[in-house]
C-alpha atoms as a PDB file:
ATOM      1  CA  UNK A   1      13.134  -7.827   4.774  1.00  0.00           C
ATOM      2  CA  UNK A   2      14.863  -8.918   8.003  1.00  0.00           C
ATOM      3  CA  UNK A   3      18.124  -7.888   7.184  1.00  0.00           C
ATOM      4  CA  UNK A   4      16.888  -4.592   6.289  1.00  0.00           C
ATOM      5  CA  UNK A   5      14.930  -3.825   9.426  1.00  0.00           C
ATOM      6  CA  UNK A   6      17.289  -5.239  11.626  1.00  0.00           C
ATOM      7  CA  UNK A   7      20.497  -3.387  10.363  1.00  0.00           C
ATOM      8  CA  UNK A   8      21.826  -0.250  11.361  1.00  0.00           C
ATOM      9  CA  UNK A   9      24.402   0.291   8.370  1.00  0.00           C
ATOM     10  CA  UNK A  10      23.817   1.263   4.513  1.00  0.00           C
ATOM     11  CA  UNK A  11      25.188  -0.927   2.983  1.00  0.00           C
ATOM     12  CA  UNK A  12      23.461  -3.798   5.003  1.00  0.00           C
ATOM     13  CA  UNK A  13      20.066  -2.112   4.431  1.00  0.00           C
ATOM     14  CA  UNK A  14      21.261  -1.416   0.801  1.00  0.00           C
ATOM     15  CA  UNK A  15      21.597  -5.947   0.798  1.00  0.00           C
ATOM     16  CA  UNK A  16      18.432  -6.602   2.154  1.00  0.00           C
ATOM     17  CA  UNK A  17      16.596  -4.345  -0.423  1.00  0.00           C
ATOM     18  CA  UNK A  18      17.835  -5.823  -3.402  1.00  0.00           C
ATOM     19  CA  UNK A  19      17.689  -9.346  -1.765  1.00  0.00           C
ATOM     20  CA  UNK A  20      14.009  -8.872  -1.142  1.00  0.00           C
ATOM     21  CA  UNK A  21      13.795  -7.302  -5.399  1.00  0.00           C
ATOM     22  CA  UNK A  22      15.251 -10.230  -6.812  1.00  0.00           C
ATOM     23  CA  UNK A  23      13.380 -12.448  -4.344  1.00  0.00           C
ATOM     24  CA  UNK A  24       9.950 -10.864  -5.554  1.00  0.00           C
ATOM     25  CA  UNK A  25      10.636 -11.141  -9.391  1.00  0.00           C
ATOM     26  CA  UNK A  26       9.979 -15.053  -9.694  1.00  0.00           C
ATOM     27  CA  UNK A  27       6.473 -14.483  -8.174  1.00  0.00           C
ATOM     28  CA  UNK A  28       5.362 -11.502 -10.449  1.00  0.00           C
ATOM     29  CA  UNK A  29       6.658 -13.362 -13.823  1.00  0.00           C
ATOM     30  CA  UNK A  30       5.232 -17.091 -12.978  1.00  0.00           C
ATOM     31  CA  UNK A  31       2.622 -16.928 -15.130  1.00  0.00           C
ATOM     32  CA  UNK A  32       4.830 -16.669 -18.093  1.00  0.00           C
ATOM     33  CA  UNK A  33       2.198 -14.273 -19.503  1.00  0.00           C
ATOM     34  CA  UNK A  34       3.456 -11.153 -21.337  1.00  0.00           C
ATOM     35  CA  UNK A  35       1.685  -8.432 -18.835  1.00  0.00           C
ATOM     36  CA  UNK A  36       3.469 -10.347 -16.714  1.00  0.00           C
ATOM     37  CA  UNK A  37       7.032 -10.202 -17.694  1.00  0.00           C
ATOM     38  CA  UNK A  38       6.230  -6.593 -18.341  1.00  0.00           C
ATOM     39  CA  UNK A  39       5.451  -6.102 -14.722  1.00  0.00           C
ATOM     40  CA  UNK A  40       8.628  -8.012 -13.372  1.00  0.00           C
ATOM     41  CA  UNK A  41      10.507  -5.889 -15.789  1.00  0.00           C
ATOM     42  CA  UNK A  42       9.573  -2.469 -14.919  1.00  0.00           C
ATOM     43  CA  UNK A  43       9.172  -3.295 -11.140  1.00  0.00           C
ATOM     44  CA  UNK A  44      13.141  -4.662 -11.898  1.00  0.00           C
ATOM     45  CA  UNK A  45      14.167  -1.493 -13.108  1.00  0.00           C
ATOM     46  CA  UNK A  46      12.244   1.030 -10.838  1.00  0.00           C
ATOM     47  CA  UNK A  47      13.458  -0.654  -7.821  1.00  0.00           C
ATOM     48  CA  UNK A  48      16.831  -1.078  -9.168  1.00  0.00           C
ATOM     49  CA  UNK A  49      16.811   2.568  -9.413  1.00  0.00           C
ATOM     50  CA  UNK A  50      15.652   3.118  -6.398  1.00  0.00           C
ATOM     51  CA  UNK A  51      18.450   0.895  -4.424  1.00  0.00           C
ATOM     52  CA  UNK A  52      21.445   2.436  -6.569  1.00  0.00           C
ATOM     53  CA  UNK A  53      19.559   5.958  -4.853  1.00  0.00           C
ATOM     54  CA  UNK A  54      19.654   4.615  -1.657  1.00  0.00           C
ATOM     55  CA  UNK A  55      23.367   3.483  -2.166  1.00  0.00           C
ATOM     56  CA  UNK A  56      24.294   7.018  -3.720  1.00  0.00           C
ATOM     57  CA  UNK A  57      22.684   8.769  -0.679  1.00  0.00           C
ATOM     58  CA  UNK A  58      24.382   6.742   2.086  1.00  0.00           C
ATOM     59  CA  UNK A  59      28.033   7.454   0.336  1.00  0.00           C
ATOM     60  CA  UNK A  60      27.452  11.348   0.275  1.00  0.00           C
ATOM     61  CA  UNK A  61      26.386  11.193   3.885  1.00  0.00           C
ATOM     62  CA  UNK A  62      29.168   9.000   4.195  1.00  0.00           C
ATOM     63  CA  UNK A  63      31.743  10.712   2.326  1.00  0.00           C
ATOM     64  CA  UNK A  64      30.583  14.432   3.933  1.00  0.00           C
ATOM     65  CA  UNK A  65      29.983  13.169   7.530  1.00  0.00           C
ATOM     66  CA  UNK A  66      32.444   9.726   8.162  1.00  0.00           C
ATOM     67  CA  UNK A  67      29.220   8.399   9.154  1.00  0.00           C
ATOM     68  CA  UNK A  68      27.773   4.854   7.990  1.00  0.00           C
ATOM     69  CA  UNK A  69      25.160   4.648  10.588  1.00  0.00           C
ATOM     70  CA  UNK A  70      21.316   4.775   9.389  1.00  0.00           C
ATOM     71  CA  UNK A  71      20.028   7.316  11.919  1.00  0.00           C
ATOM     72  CA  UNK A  72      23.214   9.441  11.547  1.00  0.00           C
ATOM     73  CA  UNK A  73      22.111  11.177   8.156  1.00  0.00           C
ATOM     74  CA  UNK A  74      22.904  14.814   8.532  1.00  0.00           C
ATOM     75  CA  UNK A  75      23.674  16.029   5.345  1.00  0.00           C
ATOM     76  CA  UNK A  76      20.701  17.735   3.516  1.00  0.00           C
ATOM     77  CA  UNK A  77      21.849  16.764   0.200  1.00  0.00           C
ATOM     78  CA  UNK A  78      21.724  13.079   0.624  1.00  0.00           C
ATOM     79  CA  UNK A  79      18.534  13.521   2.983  1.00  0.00           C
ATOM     80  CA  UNK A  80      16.498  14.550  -0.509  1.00  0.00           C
ATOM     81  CA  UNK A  81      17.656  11.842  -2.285  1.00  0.00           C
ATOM     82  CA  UNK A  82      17.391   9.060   0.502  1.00  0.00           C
ATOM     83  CA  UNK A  83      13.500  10.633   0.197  1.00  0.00           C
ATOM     84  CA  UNK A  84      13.397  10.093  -3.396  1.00  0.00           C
ATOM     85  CA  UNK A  85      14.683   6.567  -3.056  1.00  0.00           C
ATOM     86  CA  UNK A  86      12.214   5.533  -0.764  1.00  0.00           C
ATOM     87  CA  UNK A  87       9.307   7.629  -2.762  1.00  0.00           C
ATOM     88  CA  UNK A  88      10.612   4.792  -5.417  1.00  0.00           C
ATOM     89  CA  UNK A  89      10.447   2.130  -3.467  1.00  0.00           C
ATOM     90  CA  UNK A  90       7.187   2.583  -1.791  1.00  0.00           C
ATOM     91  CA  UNK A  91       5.388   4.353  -4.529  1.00  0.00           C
ATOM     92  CA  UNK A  92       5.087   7.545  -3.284  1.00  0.00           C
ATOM     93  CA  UNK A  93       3.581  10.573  -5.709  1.00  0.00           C
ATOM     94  CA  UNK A  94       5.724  11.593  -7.950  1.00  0.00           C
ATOM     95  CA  UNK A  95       7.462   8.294  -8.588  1.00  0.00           C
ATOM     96  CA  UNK A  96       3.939   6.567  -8.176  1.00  0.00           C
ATOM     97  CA  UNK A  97       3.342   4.965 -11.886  1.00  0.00           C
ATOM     98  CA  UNK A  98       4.855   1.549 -11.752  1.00  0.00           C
ATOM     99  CA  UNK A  99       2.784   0.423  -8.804  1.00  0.00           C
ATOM    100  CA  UNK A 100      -0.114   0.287 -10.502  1.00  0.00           C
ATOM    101  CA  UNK A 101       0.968  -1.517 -13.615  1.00  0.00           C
ATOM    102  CA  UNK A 102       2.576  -3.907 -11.908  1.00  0.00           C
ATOM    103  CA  UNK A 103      -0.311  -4.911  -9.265  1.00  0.00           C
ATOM    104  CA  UNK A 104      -1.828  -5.443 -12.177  1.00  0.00           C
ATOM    105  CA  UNK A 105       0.523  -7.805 -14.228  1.00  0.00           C
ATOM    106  CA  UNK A 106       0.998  -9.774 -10.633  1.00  0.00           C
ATOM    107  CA  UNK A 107      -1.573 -12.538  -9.656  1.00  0.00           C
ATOM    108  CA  UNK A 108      -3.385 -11.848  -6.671  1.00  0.00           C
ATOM    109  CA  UNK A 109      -1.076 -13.609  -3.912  1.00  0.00           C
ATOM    110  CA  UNK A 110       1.771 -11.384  -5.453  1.00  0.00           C
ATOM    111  CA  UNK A 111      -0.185  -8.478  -5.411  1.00  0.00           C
ATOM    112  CA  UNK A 112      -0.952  -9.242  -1.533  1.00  0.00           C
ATOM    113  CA  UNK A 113       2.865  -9.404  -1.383  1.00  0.00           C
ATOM    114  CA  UNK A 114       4.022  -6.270  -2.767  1.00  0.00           C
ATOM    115  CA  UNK A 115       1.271  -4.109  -1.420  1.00  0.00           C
ATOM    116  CA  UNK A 116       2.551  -5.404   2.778  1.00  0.00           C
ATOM    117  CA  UNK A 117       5.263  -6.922   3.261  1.00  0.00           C
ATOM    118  CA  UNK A 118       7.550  -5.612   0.065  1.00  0.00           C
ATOM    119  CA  UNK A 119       6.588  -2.109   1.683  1.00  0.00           C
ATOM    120  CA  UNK A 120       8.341  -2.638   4.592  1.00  0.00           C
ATOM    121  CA  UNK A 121      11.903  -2.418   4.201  1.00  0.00           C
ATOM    122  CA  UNK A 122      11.495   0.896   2.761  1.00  0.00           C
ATOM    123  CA  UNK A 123       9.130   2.007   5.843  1.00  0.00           C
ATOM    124  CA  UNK A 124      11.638   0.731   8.151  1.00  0.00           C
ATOM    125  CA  UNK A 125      14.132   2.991   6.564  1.00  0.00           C
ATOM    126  CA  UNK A 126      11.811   5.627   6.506  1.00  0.00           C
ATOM    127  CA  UNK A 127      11.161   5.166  10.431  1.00  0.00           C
ATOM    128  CA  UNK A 128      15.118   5.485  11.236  1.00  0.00           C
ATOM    129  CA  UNK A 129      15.612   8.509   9.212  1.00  0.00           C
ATOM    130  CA  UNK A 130      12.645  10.423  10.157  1.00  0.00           C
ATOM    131  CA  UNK A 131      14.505  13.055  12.275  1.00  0.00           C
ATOM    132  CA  UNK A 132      16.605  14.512   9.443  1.00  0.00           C
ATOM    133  CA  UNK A 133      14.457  14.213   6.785  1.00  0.00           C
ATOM    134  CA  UNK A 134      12.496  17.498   4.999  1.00  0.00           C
ATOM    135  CA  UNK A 135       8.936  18.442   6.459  1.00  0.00           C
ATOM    136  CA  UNK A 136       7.890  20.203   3.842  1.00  0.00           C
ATOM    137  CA  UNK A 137       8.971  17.666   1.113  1.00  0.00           C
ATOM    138  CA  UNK A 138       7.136  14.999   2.661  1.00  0.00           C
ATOM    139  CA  UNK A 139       4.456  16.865   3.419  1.00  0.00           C
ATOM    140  CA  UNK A 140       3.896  17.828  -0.208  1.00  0.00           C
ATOM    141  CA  UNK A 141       4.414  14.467  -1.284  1.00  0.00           C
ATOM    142  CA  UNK A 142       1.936  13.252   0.992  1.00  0.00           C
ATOM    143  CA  UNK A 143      -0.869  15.134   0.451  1.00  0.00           C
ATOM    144  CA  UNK A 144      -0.080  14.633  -3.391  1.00  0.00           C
ATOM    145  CA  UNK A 145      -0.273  10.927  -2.775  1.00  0.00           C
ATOM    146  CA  UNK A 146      -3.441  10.676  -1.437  1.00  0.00           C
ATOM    147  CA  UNK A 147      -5.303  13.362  -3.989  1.00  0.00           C
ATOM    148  CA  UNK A 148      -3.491  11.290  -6.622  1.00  0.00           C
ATOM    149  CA  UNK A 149      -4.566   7.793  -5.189  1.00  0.00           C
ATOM    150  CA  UNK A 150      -7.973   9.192  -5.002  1.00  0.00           C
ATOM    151  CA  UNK A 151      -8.185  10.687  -8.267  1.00  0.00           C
ATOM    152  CA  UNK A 152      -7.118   8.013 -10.410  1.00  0.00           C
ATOM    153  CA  UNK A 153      -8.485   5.275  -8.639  1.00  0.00           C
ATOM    154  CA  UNK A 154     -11.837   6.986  -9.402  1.00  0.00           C
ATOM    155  CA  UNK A 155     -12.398   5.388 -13.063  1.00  0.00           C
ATOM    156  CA  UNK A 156     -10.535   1.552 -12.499  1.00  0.00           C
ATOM    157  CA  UNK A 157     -12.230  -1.034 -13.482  1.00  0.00           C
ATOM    158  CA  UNK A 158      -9.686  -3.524 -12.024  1.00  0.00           C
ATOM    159  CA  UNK A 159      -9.977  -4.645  -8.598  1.00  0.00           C
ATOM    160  CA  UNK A 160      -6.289  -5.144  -8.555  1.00  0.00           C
ATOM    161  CA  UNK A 161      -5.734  -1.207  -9.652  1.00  0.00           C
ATOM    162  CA  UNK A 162      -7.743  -0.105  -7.652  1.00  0.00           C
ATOM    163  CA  UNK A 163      -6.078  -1.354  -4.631  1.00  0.00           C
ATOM    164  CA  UNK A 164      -2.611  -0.443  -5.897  1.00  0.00           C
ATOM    165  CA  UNK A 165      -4.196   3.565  -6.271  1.00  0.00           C
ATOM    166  CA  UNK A 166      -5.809   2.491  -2.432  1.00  0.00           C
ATOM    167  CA  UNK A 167      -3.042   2.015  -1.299  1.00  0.00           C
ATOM    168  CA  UNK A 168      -0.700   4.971  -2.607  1.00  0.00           C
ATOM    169  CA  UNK A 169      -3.376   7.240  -1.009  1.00  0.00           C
ATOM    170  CA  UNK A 170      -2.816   5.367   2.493  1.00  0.00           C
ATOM    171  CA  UNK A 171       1.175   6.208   1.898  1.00  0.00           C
ATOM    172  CA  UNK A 172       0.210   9.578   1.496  1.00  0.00           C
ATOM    173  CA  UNK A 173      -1.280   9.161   5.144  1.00  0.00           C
ATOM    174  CA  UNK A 174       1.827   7.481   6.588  1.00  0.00           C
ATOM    175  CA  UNK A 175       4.333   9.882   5.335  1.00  0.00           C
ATOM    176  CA  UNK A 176       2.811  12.782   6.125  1.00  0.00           C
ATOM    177  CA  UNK A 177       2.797  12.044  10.019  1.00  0.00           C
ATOM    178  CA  UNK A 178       6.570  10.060   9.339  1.00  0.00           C
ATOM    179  CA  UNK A 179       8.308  13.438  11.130  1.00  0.00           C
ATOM    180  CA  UNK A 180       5.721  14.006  14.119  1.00  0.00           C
ATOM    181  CA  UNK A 181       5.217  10.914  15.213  1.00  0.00           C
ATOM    182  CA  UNK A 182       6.911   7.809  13.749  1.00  0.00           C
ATOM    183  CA  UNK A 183       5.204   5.371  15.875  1.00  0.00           C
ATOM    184  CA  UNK A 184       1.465   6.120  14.572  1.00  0.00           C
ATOM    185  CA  UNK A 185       2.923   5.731  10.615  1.00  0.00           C
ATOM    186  CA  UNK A 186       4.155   1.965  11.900  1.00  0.00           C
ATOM    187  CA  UNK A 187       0.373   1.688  13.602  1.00  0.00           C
ATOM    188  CA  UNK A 188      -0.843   2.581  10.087  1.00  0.00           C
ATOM    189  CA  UNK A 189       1.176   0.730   8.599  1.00  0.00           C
ATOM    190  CA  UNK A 190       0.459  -2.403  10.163  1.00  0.00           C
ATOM    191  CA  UNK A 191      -3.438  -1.982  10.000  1.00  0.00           C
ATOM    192  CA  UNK A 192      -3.669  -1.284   6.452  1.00  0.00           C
ATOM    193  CA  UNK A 193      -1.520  -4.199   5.604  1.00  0.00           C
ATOM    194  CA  UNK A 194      -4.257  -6.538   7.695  1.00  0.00           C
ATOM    195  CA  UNK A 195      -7.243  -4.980   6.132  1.00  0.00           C
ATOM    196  CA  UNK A 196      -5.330  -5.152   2.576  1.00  0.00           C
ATOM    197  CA  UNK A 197      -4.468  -8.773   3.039  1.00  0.00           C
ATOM    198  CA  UNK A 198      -8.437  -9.363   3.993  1.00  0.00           C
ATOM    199  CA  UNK A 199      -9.026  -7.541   1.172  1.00  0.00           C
ATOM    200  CA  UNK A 200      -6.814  -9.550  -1.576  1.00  0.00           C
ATOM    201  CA  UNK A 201      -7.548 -12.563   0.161  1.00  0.00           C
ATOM    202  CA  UNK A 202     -11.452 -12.389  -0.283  1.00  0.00           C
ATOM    203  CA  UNK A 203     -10.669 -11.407  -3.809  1.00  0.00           C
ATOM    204  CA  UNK A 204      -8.522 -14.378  -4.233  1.00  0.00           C
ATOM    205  CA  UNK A 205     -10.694 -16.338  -2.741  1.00  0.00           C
ATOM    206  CA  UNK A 206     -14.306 -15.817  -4.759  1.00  0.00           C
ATOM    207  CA  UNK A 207     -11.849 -15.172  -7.858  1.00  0.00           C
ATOM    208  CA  UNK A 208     -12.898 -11.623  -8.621  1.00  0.00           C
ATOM    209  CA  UNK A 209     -10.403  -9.206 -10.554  1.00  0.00           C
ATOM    210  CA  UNK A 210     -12.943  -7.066 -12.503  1.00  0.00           C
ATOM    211  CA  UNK A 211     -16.061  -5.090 -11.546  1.00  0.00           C
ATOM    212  CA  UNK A 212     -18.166  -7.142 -13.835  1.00  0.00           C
ATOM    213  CA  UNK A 213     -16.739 -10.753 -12.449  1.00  0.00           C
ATOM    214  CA  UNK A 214     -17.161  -9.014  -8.552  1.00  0.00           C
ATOM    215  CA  UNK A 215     -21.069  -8.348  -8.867  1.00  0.00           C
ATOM    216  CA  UNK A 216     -21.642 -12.204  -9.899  1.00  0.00           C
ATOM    217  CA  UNK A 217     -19.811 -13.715  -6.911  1.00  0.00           C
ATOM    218  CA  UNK A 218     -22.430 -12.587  -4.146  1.00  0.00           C
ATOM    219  CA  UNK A 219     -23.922 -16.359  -5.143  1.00  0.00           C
ATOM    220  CA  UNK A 220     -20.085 -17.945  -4.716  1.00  0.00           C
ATOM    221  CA  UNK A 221     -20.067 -16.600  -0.697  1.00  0.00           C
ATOM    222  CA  UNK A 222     -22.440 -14.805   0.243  1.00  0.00           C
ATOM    223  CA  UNK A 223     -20.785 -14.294   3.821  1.00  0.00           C
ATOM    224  CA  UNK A 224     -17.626 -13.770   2.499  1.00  0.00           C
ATOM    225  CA  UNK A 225     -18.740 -11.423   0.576  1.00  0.00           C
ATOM    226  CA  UNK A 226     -20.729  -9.605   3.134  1.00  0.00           C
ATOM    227  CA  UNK A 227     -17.992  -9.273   5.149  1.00  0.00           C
ATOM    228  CA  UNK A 228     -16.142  -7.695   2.094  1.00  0.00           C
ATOM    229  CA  UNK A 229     -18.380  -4.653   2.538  1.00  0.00           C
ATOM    230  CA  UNK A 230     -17.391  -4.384   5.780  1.00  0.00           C
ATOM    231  CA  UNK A 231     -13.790  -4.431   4.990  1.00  0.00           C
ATOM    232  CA  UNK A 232     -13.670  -2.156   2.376  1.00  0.00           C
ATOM    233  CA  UNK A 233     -15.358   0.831   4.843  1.00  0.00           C
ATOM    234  CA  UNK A 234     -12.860   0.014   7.379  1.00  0.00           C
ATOM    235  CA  UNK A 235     -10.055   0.390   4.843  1.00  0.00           C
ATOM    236  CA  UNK A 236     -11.777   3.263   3.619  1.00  0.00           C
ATOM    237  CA  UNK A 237     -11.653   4.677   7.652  1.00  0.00           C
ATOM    238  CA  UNK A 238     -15.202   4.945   8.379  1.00  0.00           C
ATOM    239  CA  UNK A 239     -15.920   5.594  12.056  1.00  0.00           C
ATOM    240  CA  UNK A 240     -16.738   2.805  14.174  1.00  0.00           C
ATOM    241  CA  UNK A 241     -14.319   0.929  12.272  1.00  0.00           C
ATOM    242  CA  UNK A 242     -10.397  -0.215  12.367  1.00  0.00           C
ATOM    243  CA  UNK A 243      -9.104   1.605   9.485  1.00  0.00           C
ATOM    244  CA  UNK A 244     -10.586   5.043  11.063  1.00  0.00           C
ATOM    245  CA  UNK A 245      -8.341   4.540  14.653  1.00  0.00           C
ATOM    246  CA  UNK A 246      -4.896   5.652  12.180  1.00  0.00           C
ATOM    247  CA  UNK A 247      -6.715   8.657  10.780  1.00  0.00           C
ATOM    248  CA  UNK A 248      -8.278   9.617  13.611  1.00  0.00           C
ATOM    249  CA  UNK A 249      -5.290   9.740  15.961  1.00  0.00           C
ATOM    250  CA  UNK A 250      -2.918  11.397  12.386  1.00  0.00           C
ATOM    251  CA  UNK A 251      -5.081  14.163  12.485  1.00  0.00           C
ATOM    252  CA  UNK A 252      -5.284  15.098  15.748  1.00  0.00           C
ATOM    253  CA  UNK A 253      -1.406  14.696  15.593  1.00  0.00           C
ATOM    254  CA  UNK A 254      -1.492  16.688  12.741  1.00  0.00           C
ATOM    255  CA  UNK A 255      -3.822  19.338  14.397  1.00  0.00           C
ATOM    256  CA  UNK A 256      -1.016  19.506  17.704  1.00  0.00           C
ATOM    257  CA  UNK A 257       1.770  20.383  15.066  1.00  0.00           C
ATOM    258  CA  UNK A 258      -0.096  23.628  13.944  1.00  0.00           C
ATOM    259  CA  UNK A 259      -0.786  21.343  10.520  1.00  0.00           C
ATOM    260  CA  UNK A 260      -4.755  21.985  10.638  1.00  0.00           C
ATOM    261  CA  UNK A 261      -4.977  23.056   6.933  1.00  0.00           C
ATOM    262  CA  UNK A 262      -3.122  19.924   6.154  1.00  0.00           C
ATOM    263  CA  UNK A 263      -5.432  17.650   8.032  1.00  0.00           C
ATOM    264  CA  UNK A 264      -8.223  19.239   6.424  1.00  0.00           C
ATOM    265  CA  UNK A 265      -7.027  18.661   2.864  1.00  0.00           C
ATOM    266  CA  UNK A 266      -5.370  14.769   3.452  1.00  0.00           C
ATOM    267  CA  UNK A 267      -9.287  14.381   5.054  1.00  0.00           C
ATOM    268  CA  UNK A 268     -10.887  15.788   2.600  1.00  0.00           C
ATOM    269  CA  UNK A 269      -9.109  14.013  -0.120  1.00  0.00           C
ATOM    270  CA  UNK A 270      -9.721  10.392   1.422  1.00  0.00           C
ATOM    271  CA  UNK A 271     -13.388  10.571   0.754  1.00  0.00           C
ATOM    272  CA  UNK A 272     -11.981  10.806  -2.980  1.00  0.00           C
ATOM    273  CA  UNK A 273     -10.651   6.720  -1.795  1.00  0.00           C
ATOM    274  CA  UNK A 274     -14.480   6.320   0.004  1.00  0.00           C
ATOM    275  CA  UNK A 275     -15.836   6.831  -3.759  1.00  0.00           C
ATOM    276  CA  UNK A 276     -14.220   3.788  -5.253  1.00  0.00           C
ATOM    277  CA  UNK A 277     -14.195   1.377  -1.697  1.00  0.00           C
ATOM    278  CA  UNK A 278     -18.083   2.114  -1.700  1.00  0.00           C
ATOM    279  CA  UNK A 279     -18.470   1.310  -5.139  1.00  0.00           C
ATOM    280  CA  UNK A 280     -16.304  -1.740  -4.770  1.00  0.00           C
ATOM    281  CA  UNK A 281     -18.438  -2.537  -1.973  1.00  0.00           C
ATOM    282  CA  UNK A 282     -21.883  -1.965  -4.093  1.00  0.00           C
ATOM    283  CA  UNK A 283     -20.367  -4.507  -6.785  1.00  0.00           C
ATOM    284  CA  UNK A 284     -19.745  -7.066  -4.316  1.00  0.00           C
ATOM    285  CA  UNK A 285     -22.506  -6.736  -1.875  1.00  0.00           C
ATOM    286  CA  UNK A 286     -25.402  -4.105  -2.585  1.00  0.00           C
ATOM    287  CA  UNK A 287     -26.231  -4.683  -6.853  1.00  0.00           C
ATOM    288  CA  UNK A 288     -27.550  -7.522  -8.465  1.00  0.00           C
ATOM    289  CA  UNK A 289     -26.420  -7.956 -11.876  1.00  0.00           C
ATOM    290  CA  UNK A 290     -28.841  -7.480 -14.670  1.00  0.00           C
ATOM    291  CA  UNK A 291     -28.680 -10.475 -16.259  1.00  0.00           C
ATOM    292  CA  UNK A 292     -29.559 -14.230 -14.345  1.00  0.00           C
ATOM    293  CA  UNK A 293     -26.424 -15.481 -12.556  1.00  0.00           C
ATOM    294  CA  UNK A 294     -25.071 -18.863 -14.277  1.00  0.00           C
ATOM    295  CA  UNK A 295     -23.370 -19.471 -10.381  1.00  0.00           C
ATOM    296  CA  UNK A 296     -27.266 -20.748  -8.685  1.00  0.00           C
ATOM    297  CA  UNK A 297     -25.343 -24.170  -8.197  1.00  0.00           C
ATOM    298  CA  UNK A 298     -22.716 -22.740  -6.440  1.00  0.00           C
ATOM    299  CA  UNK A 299     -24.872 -21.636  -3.354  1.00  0.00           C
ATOM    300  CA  UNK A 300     -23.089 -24.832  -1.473  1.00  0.00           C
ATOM    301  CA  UNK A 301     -19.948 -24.175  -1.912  1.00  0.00           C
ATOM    302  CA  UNK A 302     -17.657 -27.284  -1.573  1.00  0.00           C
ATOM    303  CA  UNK A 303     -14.479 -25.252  -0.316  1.00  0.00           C
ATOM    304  CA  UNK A 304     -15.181 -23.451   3.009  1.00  0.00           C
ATOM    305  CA  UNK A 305     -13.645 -20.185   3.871  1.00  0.00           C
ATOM    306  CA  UNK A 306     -10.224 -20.312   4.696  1.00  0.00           C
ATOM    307  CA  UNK A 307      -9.565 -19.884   8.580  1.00  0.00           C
ATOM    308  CA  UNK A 308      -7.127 -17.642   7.979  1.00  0.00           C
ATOM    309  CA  UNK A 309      -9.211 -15.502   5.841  1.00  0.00           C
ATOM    310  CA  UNK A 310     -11.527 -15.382   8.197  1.00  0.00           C
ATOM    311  CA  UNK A 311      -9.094 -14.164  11.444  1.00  0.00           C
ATOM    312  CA  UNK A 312      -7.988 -11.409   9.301  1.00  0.00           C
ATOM    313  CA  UNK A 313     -11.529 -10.135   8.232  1.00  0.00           C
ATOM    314  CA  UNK A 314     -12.592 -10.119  11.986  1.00  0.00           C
ATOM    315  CA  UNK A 315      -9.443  -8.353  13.012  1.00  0.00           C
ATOM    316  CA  UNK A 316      -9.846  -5.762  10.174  1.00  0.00           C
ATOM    317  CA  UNK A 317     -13.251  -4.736  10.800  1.00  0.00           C
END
């Protein structure tokens, strides 16, 4: 990730990306598990893709300009496909599908993993090359993310899908602004990777990865779990909240650049992503299940909170 960020040629940047690939694939396939290897496969081969894009689009700006530098990429041609690339690499709609399949193959601590800091690299990239790159493409792209993320996060079942299609809606928020103003899609960044860590770190913590096994752990930690509600509306962006500072400061971005339709619809969309956080939110916090809880003896529990745990829930609320 470093080596990435820090470098100001392709083929450097190129390096650090498929360092930080091949780095990530023990992790996913530990468990030895089929899903498993089928996530470190297809995570393999999408972001193998994706670098041999990146690689392709530097050497037609390269070959067209003389230029090696990141920020120098002029030529239109390569600009699309450096988008594509990183569209790959992040998960962006159209080239969206493997995120979710893989979150889900990944154990928890992976997943926490791929959704921050394996996002990165790509959103460093992004950051450099936002001058030349297409409005309109991202634009699109952007607003398809987060009415996609919304959409078919609706029905999940899986906490750890339902994160991945969380997150794909809050790229849709940081690439649409990428052009305007760079500095509030790092700010965005950064936030939703602390109130995603909370997030997979409560859920790794009370052991929850379905619906059904998340409305029986309000006896595990009941604080914890509290607090869960708390950071699931701030990652959702509601008012007095963190997560709302990013949206809140995009759209009035957004609404400077003559983009007030745009706001209106990436707005509108992200109460599609308040539907699932709330009902998240009601599993963990708000229902009781039906049936008597077997966990009464775990009221005590002999393993406290982790401090670090509970840091990044107080920062994220």
């Amino acid at each position: 990730t470093t080596i990435t960020i820090s470098s100001n040629h392709w083929v450097m940047a190129w390096t650090g990306l498929e360092i930080n690939t091949l780095a990530i694939l023990p992790l996913i396939s530990k468990s030895h598990h089929p899903r498993a290897i089928e996530a470190a496969t297809k995570y393999f081969l999408v972001q193998a893709a994706a670098s041999a894009l990146v690689l392709f689009s530097s050497m037609t700006n390269a070959w067209h300009t003389g230029q090696w530098d990141i920020t120098q990429l002029t030529h239109p041609v390569s600009c699309l496909i450096l988008t594509s690339a990183i569209a790959m690499k992040l998960g962006l709609v159209p080239f969206h599908f493997w995120f979710p399949e893989v979150l889900q193959g990944s154990p928890l601590t992976t997943g926490l993993l791929l959704s921050t800091i394996m996002k990165l690299p790509p959103m460093a990239l992004l950051f450099m090359t936002s001058p030349s790159l297409n409005p309109t493409l991202l634009t699109t792209m952007a607003i398809l993310s987060t009415a996609l993320g919304g959409w078919m996060g609706l029905n999940q079942t899986q906490t750890r899908k339902i994160l991945a299609f969380s997150s794909i809606s809050h790229l849709g928020w940081m690439a649409i602004i990428v052009i305007y103003n760079p500095k509030l899609t790092l700010l965005n960044f950064y936030l939703y990777a602390l109130m995603t860590s909370t997030v997979f770190l409560t859920l790794n913590s009370i052991k929850a990865l379905k619906l059904s096994t998340l409305m029986t752990t309000w006896t595990k930690a009941p604080a914890l779990n509290t607090m869960l509600l708390l950071t699931l509306l701030s990652l959702a962006g509601l008012p007095p909240l963190t997560g709302f500072l990013p949206k809140w400061l995009i759209i009035q971005e957004l609404t400077k650049q003559d983009m007030a339709p745009a706001a209106t619809i990436i707005s509108l969309l992200s109460l599609l992503g308040l539907f699932f956080y709330l009902r998240l939110a009601y599993c963990a916090t708000i229902t009781l299940p039906p049936h008597t809880t077997n966990h009464m003896k775990l009221w005590y529990t002999n393993k406290p909170t982790s401090i670090l745990v509970a840091i990044l829930t107080t920062m994220s609320i």
